[in-house]
Structures are given as structure tokens and as C-alpha cells.
PDB file of N, CA and C in Angstrom:
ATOM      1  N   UNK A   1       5.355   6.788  -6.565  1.00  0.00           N
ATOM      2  CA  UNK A   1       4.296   5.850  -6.269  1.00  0.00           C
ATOM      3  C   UNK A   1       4.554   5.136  -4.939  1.00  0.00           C
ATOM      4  N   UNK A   2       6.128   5.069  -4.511  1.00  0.00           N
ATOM      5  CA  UNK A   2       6.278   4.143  -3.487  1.00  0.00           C
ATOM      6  C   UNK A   2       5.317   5.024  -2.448  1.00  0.00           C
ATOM      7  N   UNK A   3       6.086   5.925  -2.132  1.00  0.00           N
ATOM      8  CA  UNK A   3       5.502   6.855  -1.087  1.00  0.00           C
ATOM      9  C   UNK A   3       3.801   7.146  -0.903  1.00  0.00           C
ATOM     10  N   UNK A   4       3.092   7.092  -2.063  1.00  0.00           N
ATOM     11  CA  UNK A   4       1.584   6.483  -1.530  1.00  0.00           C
ATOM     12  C   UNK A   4       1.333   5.212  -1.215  1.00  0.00           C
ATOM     13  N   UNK A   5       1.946   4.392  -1.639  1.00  0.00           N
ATOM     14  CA  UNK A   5       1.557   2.974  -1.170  1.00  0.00           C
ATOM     15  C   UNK A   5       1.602   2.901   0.607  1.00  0.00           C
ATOM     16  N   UNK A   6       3.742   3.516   0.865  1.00  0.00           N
ATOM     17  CA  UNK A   6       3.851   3.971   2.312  1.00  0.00           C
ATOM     18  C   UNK A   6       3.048   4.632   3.250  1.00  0.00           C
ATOM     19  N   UNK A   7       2.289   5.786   2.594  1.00  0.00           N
ATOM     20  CA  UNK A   7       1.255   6.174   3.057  1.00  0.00           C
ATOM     21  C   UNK A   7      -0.110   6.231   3.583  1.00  0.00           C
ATOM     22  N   UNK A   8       0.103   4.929   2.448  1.00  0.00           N
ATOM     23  CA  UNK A   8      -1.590   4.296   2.428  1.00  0.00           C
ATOM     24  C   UNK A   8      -1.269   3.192   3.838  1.00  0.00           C
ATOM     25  N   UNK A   9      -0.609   2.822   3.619  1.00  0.00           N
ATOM     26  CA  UNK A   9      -0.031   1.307   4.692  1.00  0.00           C
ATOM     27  C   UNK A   9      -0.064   2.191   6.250  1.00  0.00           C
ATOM     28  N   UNK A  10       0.568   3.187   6.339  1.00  0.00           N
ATOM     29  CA  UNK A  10       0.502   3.924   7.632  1.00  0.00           C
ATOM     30  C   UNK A  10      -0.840   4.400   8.365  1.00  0.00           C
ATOM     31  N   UNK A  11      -1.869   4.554   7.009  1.00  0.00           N
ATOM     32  CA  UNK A  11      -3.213   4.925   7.602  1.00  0.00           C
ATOM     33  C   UNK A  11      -4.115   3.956   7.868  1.00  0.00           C
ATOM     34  N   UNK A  12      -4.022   3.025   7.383  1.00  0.00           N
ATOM     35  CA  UNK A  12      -4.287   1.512   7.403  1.00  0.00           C
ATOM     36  C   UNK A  12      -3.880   0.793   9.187  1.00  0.00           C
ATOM     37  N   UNK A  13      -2.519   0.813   9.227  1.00  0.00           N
ATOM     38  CA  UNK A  13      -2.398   0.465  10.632  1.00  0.00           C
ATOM     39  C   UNK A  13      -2.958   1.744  11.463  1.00  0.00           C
ATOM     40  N   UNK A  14      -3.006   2.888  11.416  1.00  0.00           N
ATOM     41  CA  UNK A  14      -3.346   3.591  12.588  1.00  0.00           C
ATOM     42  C   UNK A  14      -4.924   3.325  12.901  1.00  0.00           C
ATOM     43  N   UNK A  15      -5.697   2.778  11.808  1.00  0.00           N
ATOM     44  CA  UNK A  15      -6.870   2.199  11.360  1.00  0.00           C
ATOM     45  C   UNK A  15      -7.434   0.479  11.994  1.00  0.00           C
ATOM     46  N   UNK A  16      -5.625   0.952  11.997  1.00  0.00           N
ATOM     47  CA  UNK A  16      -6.033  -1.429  12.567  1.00  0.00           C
ATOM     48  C   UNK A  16      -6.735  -2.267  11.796  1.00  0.00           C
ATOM     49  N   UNK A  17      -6.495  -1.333  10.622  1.00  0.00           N
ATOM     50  CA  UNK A  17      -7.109  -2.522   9.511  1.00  0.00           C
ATOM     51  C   UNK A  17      -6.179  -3.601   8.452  1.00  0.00           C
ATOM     52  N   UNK A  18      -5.885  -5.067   9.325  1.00  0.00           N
ATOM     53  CA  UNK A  18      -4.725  -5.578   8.885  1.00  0.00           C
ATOM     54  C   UNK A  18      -4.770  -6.497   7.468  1.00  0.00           C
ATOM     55  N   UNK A  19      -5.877  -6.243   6.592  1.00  0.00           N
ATOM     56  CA  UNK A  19      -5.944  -7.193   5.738  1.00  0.00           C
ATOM     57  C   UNK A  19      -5.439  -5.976   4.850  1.00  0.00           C
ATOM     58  N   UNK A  20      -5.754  -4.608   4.648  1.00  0.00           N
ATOM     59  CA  UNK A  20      -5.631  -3.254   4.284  1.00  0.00           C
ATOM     60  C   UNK A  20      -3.920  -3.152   4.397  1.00  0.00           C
ATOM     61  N   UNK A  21      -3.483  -3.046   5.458  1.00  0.00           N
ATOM     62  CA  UNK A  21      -2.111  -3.029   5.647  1.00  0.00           C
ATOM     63  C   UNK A  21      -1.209  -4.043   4.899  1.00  0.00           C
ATOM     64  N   UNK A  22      -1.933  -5.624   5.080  1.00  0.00           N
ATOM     65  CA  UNK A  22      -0.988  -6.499   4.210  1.00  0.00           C
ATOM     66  C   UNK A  22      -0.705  -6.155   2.654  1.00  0.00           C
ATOM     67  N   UNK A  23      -2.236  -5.326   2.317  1.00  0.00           N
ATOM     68  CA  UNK A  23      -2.557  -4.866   0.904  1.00  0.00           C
ATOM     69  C   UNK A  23      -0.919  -4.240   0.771  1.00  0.00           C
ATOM     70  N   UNK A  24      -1.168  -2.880   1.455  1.00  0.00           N
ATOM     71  CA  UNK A  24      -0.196  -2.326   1.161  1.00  0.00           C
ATOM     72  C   UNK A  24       1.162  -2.431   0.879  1.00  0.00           C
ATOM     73  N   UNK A  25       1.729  -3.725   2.181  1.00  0.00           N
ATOM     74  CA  UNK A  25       3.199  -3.797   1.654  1.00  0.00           C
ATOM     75  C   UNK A  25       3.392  -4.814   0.686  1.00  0.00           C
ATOM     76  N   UNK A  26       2.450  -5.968   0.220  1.00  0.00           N
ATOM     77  CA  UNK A  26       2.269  -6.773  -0.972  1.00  0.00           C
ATOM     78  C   UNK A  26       2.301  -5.867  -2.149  1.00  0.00           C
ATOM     79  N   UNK A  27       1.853  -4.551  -2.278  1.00  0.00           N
ATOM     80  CA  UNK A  27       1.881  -3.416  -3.417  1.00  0.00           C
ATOM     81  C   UNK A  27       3.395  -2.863  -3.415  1.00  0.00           C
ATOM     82  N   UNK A  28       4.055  -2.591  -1.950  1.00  0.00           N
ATOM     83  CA  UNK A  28       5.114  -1.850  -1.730  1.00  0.00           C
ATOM     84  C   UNK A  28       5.960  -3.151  -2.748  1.00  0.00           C
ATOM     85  N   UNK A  29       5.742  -4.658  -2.367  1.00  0.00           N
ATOM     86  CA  UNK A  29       6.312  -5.616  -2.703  1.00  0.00           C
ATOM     87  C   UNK A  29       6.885  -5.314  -4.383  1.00  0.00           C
ATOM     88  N   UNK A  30       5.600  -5.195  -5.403  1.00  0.00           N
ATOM     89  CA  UNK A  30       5.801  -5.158  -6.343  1.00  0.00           C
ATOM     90  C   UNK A  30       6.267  -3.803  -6.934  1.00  0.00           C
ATOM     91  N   UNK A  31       6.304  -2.843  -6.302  1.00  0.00           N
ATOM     92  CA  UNK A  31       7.022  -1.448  -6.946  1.00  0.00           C
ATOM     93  C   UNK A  31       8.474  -1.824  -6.471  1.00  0.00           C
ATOM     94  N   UNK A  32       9.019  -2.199  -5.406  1.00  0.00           N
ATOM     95  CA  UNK A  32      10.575  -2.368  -5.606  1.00  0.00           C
ATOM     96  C   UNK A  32      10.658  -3.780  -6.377  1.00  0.00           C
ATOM     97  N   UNK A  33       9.907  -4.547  -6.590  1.00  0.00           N
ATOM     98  CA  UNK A  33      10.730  -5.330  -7.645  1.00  0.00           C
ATOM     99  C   UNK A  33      10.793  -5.009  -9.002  1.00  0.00           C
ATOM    100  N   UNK A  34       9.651  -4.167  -9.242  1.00  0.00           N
ATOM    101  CA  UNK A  34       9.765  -4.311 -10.575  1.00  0.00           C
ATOM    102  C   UNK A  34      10.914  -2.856 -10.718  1.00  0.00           C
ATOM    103  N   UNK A  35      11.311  -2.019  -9.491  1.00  0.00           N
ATOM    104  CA  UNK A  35      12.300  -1.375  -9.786  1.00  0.00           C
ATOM    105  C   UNK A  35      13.499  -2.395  -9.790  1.00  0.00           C
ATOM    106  N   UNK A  36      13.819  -3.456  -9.143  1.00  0.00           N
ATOM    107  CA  UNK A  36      15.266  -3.619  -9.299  1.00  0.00           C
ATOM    108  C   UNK A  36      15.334  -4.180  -8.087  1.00  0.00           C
ATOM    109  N   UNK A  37      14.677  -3.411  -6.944  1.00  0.00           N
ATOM    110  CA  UNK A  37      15.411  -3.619  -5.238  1.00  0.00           C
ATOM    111  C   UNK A  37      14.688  -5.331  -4.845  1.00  0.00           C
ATOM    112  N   UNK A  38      15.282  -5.987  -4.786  1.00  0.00           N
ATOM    113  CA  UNK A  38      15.061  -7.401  -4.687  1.00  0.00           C
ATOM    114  C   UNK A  38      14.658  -8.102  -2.968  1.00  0.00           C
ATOM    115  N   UNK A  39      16.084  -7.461  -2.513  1.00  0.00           N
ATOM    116  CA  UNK A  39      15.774  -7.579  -1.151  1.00  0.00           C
ATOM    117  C   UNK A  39      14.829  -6.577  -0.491  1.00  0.00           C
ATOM    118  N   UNK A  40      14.632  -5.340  -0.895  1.00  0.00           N
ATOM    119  CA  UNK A  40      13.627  -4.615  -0.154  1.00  0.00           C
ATOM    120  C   UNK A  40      12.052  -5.168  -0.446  1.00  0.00           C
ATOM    121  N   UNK A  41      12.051  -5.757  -1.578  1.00  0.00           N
ATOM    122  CA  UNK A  41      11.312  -6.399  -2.475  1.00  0.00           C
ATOM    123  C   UNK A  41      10.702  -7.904  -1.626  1.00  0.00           C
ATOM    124  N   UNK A  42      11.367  -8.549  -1.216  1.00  0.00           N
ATOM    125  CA  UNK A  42      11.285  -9.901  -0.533  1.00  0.00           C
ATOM    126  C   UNK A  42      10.675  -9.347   0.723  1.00  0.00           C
ATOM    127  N   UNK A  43      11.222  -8.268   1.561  1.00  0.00           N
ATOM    128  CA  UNK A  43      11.165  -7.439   2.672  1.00  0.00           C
ATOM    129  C   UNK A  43       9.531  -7.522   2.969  1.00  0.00           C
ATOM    130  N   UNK A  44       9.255  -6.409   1.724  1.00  0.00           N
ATOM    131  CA  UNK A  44       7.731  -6.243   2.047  1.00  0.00           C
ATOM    132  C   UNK A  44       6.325  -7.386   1.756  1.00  0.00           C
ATOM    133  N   UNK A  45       7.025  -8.394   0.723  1.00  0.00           N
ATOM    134  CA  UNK A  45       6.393  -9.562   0.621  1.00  0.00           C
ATOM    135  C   UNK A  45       6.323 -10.186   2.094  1.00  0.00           C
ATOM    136  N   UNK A  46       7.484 -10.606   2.784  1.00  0.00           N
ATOM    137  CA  UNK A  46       7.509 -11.307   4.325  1.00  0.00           C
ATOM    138  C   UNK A  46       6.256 -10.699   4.934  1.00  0.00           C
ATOM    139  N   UNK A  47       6.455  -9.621   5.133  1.00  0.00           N
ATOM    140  CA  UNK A  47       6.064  -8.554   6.188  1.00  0.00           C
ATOM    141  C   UNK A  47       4.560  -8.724   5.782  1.00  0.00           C
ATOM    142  N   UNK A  48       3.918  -8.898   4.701  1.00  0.00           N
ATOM    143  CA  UNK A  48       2.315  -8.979   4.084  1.00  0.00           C
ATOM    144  C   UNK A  48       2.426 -10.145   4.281  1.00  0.00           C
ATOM    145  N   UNK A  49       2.810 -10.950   4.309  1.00  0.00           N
ATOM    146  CA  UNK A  49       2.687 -12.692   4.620  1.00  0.00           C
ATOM    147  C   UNK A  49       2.175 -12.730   5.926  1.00  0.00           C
ATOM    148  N   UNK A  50       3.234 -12.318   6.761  1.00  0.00           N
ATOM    149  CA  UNK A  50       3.493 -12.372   8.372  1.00  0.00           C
ATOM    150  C   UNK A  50       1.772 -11.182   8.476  1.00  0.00           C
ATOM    151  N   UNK A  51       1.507 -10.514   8.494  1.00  0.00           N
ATOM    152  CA  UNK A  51       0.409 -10.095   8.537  1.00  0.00           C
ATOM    153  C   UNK A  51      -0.877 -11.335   8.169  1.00  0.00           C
ATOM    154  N   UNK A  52      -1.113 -11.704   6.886  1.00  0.00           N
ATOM    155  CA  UNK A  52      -1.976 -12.697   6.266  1.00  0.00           C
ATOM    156  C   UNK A  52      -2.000 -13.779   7.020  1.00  0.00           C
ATOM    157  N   UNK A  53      -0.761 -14.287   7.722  1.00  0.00           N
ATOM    158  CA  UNK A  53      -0.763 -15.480   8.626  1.00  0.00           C
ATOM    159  C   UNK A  53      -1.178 -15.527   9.958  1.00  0.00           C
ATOM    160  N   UNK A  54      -1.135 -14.099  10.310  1.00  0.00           N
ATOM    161  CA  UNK A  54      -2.070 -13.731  11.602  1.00  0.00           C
ATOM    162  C   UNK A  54      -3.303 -13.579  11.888  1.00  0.00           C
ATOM    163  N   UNK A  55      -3.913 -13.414  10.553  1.00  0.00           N
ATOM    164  CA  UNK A  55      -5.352 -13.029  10.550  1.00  0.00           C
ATOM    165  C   UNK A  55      -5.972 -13.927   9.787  1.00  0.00           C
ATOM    166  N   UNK A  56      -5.555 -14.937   9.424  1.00  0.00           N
ATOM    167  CA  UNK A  56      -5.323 -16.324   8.747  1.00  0.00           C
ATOM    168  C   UNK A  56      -6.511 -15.979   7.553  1.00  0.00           C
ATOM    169  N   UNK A  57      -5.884 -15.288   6.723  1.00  0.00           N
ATOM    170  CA  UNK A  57      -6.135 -14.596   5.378  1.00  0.00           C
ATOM    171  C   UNK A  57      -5.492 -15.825   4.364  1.00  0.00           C
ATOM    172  N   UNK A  58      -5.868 -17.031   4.510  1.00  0.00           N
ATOM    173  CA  UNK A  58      -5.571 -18.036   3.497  1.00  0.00           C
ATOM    174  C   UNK A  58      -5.476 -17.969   1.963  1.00  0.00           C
ATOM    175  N   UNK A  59      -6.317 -17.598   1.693  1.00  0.00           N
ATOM    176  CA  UNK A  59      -6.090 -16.417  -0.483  1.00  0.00           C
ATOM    177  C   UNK A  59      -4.744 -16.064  -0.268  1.00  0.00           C
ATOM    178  N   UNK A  60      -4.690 -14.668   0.364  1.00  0.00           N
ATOM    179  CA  UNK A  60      -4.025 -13.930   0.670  1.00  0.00           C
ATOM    180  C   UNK A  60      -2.500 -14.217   1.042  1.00  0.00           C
ATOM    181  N   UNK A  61      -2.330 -15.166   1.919  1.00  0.00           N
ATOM    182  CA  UNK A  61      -0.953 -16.379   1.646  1.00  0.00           C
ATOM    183  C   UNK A  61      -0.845 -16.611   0.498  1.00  0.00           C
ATOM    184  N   UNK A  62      -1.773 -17.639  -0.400  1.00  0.00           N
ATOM    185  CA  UNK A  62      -1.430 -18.134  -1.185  1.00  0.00           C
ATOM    186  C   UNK A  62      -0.993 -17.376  -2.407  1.00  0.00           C
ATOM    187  N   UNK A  63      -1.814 -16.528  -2.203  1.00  0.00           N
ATOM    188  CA  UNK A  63      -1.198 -14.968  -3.132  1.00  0.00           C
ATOM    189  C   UNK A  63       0.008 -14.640  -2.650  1.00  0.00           C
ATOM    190  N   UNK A  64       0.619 -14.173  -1.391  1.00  0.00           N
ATOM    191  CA  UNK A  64       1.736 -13.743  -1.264  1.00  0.00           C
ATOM    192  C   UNK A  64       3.137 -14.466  -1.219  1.00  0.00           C
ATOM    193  N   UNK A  65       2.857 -16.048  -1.340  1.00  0.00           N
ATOM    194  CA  UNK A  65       3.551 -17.262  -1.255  1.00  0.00           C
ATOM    195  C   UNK A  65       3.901 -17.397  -2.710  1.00  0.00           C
ATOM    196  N   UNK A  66       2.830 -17.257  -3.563  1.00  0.00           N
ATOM    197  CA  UNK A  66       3.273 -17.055  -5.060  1.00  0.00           C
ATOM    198  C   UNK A  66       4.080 -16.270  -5.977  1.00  0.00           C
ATOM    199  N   UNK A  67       3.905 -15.476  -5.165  1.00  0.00           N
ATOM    200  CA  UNK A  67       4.972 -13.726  -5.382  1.00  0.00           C
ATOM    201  C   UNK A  67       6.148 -13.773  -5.049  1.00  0.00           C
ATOM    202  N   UNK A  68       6.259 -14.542  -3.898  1.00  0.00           N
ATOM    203  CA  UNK A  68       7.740 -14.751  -3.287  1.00  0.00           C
ATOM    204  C   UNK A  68       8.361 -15.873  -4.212  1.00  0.00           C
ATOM    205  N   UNK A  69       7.816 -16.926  -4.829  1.00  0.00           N
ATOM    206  CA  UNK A  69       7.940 -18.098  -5.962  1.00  0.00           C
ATOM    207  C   UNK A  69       8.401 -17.139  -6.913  1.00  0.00           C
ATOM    208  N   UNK A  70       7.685 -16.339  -7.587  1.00  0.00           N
ATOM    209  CA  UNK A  70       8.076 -15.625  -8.542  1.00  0.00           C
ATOM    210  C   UNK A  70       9.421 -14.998  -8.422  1.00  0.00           C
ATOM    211  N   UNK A  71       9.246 -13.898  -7.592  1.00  0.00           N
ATOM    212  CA  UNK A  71      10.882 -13.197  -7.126  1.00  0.00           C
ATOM    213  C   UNK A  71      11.792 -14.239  -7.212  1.00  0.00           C
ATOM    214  N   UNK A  72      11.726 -15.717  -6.373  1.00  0.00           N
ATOM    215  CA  UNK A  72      12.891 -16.259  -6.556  1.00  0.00           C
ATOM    216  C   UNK A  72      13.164 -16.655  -7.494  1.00  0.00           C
ATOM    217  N   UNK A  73      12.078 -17.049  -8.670  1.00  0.00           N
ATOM    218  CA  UNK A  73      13.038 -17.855  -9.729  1.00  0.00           C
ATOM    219  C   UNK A  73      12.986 -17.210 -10.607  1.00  0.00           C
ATOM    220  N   UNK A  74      12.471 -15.874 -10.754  1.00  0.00           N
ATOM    221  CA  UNK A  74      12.257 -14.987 -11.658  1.00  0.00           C
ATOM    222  C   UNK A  74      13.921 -13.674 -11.630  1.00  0.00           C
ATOM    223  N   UNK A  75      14.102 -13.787 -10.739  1.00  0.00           N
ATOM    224  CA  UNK A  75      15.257 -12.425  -9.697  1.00  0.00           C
ATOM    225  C   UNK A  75      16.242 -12.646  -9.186  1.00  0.00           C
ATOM    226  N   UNK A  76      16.097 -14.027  -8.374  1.00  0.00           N
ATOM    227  CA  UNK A  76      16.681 -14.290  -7.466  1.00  0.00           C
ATOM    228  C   UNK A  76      17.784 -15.578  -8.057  1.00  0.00           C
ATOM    229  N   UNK A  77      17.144 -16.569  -8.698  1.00  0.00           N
ATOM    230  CA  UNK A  77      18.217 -17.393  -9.166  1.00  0.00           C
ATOM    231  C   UNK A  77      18.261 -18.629  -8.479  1.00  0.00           C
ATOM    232  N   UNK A  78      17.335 -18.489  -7.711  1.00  0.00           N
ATOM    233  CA  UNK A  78      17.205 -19.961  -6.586  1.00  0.00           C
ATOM    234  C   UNK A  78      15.658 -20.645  -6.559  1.00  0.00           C
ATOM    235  N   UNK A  79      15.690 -21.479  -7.679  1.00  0.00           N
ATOM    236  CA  UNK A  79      14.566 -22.056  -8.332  1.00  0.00           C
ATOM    237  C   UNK A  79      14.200 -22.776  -7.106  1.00  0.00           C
ATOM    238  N   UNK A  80      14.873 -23.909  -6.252  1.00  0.00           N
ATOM    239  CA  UNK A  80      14.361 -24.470  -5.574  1.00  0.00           C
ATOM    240  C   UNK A  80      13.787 -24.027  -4.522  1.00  0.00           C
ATOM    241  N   UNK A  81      14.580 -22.780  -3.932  1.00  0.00           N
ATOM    242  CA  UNK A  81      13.181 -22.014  -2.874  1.00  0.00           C
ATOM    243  C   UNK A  81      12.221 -21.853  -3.040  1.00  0.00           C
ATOM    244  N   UNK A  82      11.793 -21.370  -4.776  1.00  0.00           N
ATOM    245  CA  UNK A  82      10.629 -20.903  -5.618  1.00  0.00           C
ATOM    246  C   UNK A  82       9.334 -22.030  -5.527  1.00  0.00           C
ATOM    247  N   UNK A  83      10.228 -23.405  -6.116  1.00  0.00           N
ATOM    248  CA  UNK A  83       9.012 -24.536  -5.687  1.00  0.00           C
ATOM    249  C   UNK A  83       8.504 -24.391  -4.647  1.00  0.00           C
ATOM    250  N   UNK A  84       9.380 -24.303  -3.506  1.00  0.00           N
ATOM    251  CA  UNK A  84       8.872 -24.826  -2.131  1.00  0.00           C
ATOM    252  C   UNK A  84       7.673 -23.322  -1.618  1.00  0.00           C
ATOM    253  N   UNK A  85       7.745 -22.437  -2.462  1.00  0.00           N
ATOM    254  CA  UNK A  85       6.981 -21.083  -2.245  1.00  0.00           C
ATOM    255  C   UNK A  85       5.485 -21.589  -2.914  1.00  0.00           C
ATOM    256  N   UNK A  86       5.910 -22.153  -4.019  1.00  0.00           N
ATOM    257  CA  UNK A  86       4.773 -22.812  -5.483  1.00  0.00           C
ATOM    258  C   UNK A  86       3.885 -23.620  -4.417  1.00  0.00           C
ATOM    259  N   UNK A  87       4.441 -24.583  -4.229  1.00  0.00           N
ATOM    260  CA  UNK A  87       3.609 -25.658  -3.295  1.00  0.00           C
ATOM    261  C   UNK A  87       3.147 -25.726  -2.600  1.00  0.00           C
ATOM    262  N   UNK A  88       3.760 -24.608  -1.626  1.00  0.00           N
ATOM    263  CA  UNK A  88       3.152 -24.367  -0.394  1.00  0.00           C
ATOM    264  C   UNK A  88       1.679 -23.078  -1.154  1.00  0.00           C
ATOM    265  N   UNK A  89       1.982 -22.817  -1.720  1.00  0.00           N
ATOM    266  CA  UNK A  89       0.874 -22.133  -2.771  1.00  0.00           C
ATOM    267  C   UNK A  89      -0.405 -22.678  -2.738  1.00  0.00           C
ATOM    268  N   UNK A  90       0.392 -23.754  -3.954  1.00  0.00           N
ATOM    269  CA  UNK A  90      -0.638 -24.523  -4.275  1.00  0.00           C
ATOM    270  C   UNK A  90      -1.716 -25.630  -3.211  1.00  0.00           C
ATOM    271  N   UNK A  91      -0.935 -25.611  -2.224  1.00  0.00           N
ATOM    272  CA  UNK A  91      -1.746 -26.769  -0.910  1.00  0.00           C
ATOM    273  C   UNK A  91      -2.703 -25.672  -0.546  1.00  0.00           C
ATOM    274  N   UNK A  92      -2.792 -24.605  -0.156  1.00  0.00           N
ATOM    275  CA  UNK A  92      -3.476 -23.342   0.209  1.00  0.00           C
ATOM    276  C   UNK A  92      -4.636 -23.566  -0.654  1.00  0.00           C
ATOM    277  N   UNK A  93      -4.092 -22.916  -2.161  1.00  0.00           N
ATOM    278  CA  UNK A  93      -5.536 -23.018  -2.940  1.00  0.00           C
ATOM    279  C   UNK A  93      -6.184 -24.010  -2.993  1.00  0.00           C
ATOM    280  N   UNK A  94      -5.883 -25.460  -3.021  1.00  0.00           N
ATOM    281  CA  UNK A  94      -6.589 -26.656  -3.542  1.00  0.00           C
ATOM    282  C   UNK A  94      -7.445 -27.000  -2.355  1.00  0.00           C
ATOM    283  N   UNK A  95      -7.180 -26.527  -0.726  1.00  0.00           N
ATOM    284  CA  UNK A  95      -7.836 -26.769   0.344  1.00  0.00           C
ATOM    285  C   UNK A  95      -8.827 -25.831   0.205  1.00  0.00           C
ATOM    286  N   UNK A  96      -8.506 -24.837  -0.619  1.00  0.00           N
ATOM    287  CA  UNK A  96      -9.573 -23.691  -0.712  1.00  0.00           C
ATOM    288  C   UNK A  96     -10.723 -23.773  -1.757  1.00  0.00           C
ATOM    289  N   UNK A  97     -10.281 -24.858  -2.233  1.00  0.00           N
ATOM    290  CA  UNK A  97     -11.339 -25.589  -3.656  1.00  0.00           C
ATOM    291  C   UNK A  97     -10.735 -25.265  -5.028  1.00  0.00           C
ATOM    292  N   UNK A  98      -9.939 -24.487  -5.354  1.00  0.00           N
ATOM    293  CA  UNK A  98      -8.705 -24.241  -6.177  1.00  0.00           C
ATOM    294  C   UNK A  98      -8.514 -25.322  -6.823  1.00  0.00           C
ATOM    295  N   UNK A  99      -9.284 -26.416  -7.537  1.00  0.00           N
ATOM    296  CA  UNK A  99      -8.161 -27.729  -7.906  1.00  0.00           C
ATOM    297  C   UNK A  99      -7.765 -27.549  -9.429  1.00  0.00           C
ATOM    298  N   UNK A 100      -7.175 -25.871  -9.471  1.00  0.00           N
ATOM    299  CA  UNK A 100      -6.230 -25.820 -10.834  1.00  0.00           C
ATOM    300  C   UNK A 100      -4.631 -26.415 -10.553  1.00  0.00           C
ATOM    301  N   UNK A 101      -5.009 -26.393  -8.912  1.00  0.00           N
ATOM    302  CA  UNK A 101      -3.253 -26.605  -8.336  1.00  0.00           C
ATOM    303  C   UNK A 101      -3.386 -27.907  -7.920  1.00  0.00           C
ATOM    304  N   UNK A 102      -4.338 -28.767  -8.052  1.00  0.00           N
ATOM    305  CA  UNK A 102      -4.300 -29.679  -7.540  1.00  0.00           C
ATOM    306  C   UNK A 102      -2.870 -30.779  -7.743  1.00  0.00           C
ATOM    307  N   UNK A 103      -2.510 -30.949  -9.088  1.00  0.00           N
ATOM    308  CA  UNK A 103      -1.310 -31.565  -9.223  1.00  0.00           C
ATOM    309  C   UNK A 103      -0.297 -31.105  -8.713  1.00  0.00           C
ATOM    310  N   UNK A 104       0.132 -29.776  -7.979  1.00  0.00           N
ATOM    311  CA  UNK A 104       1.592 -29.424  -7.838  1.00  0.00           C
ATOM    312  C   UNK A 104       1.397 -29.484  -6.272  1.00  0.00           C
ATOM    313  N   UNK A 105       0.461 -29.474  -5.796  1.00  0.00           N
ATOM    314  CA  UNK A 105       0.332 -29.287  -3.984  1.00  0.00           C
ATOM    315  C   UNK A 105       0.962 -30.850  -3.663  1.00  0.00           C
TER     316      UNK A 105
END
């Protein structure tokens, strides 16, 4: 499965289509975690962030900011990075009209 996701992500940039591309390594994100690979795992989360933050894909942060929350306190063992992933989450959605997060932003 990795290798279509890789695939898909490669036709995507030759495409220049970067909301498509973030898709992809946010997907790559969740096939190595839920294999095990943590850091390759964090890897492709950054990398779909750093995309989303360029094209100021605000959901799309807050989605990939949440994922990285998860990995850490779910994988990783470092709860307090996780908040600071949560919050910064949650300020995203609640500016976005989101006010399920309103208390944690």
C-alpha cells in the first residue's frame, strides 16, 4: 500500500497539485505508523504540514497538527509536545468556526 500512496504523491507533484500531494504524505503518515515506523511516520506528517502551511490550507493544519498530537502521546511518550500539537489544533479550528475546541485553544 505504501508504494501507491508514493506513487500517487509523485503524480500529484509532477501535477503541481499541492493540496493532492499533502494528501498523500498525510496517508504515507498513517501507513508507517500504524506499521510501527514512528519516525518515518512524524517524517511524512511534517512534510504534509510544511506543504498545508504554504498554501495556507488551515483544516488541513489543523488536521495534520492533530495527527502529530496523536503520534506523540499515543507512540511517542511525550504528552507535552502532544498538547502543544492539540492547541495549536484547536486555535485553527475555533477561528474556523469549530467551537467544539473552543475550551482547549
Amino acid at each position: 500500500m505504501q508504494g501507491k500512496y508514493a506513487e500517487a504523491r509523485a503524480l500529484f507533484e509532477q501535477q503541481n497539485e499541492p493540496t493532492a500531494v499533502a494528501t498523500a504524505w498525510h496517508q504515507l503518515g498513517m501507513v508507517h505508523q500504524e506499521a510501527g515506523d514512528y519516525d518515518t511516520a512524524e517524517a511524512a506528517y511534517r512534510k504534509s504540514l510544511e506543504i498545508l502551511t504554504q498554501t495556507d490550507n488551515r483544516a488541513g493544519q489543523a488536521s495534520g497538527l492533530t495527527m502529530l498530537g496523536n503520534l506523540y502521546d499515543d507512540h511517542l511518550n511525550r504528552p507535552e509536545e502532544a498538547v502543544t500539537f492539540y492547541r495549536q489544533a484547536a486555535e485553527i479550528y475555533v477561528a474556523l468556526g469549530d467551537l467544539r475546541y473552543e475550551g482547549v485553544a
